[in-house]
N, C-alpha and C. Protein backbone atom coordinates (compact mmCIF):
# COMPACT_ATOMS: atom_id res chain seq x y z
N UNK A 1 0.84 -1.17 0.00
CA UNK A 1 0.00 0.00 0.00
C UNK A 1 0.89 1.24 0.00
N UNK A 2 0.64 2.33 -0.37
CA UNK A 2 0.92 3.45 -0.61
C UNK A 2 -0.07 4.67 0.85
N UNK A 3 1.45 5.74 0.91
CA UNK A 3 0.87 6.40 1.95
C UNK A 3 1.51 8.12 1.17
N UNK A 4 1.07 9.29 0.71
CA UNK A 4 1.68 10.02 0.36
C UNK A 4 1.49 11.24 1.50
N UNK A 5 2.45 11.87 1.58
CA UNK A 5 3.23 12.61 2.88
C UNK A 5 3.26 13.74 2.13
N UNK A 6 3.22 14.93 2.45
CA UNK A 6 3.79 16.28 2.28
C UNK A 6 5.24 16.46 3.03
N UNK A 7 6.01 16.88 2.33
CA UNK A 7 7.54 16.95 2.88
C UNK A 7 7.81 18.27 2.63
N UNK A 8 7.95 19.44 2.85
CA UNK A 8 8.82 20.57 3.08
C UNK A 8 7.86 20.82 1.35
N UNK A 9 6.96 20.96 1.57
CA UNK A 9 5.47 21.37 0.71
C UNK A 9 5.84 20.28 -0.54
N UNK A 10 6.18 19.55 -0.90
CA UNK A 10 6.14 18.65 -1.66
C UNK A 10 5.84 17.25 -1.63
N UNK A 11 4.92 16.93 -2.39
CA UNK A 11 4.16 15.62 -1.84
C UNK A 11 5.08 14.18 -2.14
N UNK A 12 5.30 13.35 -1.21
CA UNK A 12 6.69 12.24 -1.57
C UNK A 12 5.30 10.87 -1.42
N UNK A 13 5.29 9.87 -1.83
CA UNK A 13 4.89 8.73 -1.56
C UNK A 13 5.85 7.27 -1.15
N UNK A 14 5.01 6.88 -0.18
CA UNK A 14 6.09 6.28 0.27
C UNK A 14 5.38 4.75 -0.20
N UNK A 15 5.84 4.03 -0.35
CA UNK A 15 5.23 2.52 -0.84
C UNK A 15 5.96 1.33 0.02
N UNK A 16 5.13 0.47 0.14
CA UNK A 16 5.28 -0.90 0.80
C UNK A 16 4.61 -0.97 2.03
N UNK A 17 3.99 -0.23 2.39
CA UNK A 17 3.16 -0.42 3.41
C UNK A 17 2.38 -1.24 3.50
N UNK A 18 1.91 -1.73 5.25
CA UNK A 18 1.09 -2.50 5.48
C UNK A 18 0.00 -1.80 6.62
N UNK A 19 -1.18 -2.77 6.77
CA UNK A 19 -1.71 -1.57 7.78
C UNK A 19 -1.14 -1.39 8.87
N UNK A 20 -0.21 -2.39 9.44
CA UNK A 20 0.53 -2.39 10.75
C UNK A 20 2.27 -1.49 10.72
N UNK A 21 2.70 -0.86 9.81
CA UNK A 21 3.42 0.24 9.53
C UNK A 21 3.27 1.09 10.41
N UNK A 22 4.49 1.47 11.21
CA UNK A 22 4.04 2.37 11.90
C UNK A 22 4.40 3.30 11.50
N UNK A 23 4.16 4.71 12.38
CA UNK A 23 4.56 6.36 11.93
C UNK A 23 6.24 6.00 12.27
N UNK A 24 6.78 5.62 12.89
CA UNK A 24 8.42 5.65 13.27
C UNK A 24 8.62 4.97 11.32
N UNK A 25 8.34 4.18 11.36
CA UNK A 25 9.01 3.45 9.93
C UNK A 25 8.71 4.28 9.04
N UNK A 26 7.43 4.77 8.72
CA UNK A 26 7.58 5.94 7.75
C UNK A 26 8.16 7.33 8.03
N UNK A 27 8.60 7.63 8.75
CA UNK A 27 9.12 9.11 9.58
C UNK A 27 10.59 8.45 8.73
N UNK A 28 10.98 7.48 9.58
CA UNK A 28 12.38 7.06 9.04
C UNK A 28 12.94 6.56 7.87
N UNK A 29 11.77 6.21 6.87
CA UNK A 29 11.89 5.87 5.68
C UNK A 29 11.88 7.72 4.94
N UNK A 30 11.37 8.40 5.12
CA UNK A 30 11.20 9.97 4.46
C UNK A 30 12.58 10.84 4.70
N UNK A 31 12.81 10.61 6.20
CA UNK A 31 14.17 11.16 6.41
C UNK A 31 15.32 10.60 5.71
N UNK A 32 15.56 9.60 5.53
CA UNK A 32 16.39 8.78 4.73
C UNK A 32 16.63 9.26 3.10
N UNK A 33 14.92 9.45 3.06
CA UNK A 33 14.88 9.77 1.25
C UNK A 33 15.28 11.39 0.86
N UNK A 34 15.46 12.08 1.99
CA UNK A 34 15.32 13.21 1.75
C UNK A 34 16.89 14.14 2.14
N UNK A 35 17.23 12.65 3.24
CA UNK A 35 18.37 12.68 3.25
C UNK A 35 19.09 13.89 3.88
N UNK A 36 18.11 13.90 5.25
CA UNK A 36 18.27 14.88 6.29
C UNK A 36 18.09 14.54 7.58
N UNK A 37 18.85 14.41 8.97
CA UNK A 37 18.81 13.83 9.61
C UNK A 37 18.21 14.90 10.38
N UNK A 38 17.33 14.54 11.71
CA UNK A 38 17.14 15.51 12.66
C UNK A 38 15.56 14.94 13.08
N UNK A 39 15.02 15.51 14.19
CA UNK A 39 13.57 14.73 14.65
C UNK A 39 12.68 15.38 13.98
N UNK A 40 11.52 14.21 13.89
CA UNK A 40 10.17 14.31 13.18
C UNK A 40 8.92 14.19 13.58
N UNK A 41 8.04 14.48 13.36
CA UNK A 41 6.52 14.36 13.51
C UNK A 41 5.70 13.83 12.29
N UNK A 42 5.29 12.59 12.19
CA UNK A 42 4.13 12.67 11.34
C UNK A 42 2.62 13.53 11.35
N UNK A 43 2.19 14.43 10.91
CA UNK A 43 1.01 15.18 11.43
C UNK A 43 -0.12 14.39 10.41
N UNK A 44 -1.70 14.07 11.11
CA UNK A 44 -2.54 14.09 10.28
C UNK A 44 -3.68 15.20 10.52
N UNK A 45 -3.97 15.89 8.67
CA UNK A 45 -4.74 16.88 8.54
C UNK A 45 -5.78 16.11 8.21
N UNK A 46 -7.06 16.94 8.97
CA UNK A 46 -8.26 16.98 8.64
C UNK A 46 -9.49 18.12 8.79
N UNK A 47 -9.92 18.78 7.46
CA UNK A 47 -11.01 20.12 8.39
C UNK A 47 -10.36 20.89 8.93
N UNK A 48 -9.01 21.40 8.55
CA UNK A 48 -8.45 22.51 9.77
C UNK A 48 -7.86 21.87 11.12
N UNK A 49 -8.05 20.71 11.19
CA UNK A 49 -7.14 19.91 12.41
C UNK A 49 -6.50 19.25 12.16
N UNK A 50 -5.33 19.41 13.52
CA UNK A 50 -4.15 18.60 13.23
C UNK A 50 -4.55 17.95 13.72
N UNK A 51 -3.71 16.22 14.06
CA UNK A 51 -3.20 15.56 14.93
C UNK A 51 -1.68 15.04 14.68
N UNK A 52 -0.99 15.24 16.04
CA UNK A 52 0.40 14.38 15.81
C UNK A 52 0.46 12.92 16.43
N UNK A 53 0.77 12.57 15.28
CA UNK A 53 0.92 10.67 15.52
C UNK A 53 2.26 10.63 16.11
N UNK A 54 1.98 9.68 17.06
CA UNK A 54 3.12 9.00 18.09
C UNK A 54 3.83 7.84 17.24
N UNK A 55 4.63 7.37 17.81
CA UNK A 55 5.31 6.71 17.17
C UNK A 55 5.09 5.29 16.56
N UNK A 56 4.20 4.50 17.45
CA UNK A 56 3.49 3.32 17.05
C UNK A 56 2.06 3.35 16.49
N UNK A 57 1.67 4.58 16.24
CA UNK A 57 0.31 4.99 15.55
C UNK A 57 0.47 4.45 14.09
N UNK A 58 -0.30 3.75 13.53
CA UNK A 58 -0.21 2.88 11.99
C UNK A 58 -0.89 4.05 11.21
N UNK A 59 -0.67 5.10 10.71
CA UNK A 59 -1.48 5.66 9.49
C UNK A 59 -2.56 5.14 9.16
N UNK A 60 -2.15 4.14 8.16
CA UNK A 60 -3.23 3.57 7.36
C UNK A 60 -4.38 3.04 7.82
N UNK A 61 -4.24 2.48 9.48
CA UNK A 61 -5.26 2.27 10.37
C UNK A 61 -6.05 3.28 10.85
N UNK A 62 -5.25 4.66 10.38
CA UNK A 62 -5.79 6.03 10.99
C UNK A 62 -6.70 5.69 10.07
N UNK A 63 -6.31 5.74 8.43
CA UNK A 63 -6.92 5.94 7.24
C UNK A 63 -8.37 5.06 7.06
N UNK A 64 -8.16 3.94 7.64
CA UNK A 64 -9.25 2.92 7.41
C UNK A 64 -10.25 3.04 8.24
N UNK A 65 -10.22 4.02 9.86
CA UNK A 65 -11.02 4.02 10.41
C UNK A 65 -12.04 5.23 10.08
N UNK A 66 -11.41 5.91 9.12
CA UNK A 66 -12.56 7.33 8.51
C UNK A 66 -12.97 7.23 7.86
N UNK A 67 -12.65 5.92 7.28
CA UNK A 67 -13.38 5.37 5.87
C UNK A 67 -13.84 6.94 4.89
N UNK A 68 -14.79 7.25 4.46
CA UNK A 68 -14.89 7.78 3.24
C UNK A 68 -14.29 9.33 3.75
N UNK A 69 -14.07 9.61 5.28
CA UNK A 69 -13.43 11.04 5.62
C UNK A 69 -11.96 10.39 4.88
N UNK A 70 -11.09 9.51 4.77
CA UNK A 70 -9.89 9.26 4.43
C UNK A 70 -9.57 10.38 3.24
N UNK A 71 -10.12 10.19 2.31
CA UNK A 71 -10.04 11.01 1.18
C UNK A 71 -9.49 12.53 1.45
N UNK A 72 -10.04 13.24 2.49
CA UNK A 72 -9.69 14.26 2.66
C UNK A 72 -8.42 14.71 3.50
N UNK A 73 -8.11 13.51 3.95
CA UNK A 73 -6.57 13.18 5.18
C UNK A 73 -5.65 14.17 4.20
N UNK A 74 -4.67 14.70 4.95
CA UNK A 74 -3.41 15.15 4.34
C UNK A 74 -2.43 14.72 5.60
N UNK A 75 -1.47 13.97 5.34
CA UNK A 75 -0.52 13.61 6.09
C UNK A 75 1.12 14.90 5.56
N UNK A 76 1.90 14.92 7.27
CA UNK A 76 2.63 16.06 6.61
C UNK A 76 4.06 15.81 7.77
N UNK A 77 5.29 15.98 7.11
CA UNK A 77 6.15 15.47 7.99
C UNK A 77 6.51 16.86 8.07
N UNK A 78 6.70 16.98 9.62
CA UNK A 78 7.22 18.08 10.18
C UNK A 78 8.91 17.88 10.90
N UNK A 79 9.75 18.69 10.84
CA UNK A 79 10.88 18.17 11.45
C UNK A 79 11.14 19.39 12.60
N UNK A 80 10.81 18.43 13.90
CA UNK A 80 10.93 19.31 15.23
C UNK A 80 12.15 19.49 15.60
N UNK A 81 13.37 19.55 15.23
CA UNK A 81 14.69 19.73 16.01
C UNK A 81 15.60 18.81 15.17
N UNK A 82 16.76 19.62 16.03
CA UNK A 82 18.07 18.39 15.32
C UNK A 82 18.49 17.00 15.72
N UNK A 83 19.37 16.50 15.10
CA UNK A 83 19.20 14.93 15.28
C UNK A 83 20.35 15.05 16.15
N UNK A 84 20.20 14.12 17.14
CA UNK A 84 21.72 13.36 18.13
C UNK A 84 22.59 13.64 17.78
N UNK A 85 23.17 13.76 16.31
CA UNK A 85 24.85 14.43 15.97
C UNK A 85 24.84 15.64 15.51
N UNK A 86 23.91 16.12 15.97
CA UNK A 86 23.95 17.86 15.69
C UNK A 86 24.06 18.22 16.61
N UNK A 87 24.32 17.23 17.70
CA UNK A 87 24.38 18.10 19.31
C UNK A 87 23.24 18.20 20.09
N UNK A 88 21.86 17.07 19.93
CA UNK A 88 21.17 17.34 20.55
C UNK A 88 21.18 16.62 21.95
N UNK A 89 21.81 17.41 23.34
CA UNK A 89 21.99 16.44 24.24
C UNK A 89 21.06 17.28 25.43
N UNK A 90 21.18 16.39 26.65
CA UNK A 90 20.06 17.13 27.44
C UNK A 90 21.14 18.33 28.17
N UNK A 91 20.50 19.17 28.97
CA UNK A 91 21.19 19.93 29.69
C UNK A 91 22.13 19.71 30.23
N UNK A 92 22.53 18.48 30.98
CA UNK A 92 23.37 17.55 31.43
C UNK A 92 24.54 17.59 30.57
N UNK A 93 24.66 17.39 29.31
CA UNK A 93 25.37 16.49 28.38
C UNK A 93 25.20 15.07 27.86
N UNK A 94 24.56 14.63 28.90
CA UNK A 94 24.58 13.26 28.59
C UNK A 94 23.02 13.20 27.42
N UNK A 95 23.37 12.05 26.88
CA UNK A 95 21.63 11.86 26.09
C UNK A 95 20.73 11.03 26.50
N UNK A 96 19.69 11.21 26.74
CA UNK A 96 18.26 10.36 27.40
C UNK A 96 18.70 9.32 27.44
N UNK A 97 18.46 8.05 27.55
CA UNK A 97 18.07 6.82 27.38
C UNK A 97 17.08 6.16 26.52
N UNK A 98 16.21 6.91 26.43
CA UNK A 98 15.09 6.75 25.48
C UNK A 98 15.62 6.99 24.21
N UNK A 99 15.68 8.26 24.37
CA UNK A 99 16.51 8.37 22.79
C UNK A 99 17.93 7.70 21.63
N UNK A 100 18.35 6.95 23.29
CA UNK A 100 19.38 5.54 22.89
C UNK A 100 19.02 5.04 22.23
N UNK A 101 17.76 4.46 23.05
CA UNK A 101 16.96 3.03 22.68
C UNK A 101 16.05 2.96 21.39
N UNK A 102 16.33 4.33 20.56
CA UNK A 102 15.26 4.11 19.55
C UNK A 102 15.98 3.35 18.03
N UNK A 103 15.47 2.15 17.77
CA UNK A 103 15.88 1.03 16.95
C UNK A 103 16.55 1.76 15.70
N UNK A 104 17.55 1.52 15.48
CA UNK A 104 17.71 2.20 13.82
C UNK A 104 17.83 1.53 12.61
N UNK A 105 17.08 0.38 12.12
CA UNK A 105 16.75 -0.45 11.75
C UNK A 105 14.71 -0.13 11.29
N UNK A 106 14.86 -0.08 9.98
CA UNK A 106 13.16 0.08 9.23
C UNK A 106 12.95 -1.43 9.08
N UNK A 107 11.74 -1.87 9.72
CA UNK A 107 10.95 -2.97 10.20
C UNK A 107 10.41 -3.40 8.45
N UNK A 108 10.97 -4.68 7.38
CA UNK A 108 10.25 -4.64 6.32
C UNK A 108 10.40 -3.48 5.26
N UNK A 109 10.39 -3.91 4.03
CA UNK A 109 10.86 -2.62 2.69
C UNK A 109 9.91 -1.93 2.73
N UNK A 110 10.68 -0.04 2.95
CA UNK A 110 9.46 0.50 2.50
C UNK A 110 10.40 1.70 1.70
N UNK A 111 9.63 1.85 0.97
CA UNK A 111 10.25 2.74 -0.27
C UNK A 111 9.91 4.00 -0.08
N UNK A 112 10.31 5.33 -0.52
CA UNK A 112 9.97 6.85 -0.70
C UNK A 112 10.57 7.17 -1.92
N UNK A 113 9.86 7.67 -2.81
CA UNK A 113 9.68 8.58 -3.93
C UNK A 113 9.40 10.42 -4.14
């Protein structure tokens, strides 16, 4: 399945999806294609509202539960800050733990165009 994203106002599609895809795998499949490192947000538009998807939020499950509202979805990657080797550390110096632990490895092929 196919999921198309707005990227820095240009629309990218990303392909190989399944409904169980999460927003991390496509966040990290777009950054890759675009070939800019730093943190992200998947946003979904609808009617003038946002929502920001978390990281294990599946899109396409977003998509399937609005059934005929889907059509009007605009999905949009936002990039909130810089990535870990740009210096993003906590006040401390040191870096979260959480932010260790996030896999860097895309779960299954997924493509961006």
């Amino acid at each position: 399945m196919e999921l198309k994203v707005w990227v820095e106002g240009v629309v990218r599609v990303v392909s190989g999806l399944s409904l169980n895809t999460s927003c991390q795998d496509v966040v990290i499949a777009l950054a890759q294609a675009i070939g800019q490192t730093g943190r992200y947000i998947l946003i979904l538009k609808l009617r003038g509202n946002e929502r920001h998807l978390v990281a294990d939020d599946c899109p396409l499950q977003h998509l399937a539960q609005l059934g005929q509202l889907a059509t009007e979805v605009q999905f949009v990657l936002r990039r909130t800050g810089p990535s870990l080797s740009e210096g993003d550390t906590s006040p401390s110096g040191v870096l979260s733990e959480r932010r260790k632990s996030l896999p860097s490895q895309i779960c299954g092929v997924i493509t961006c165009v």
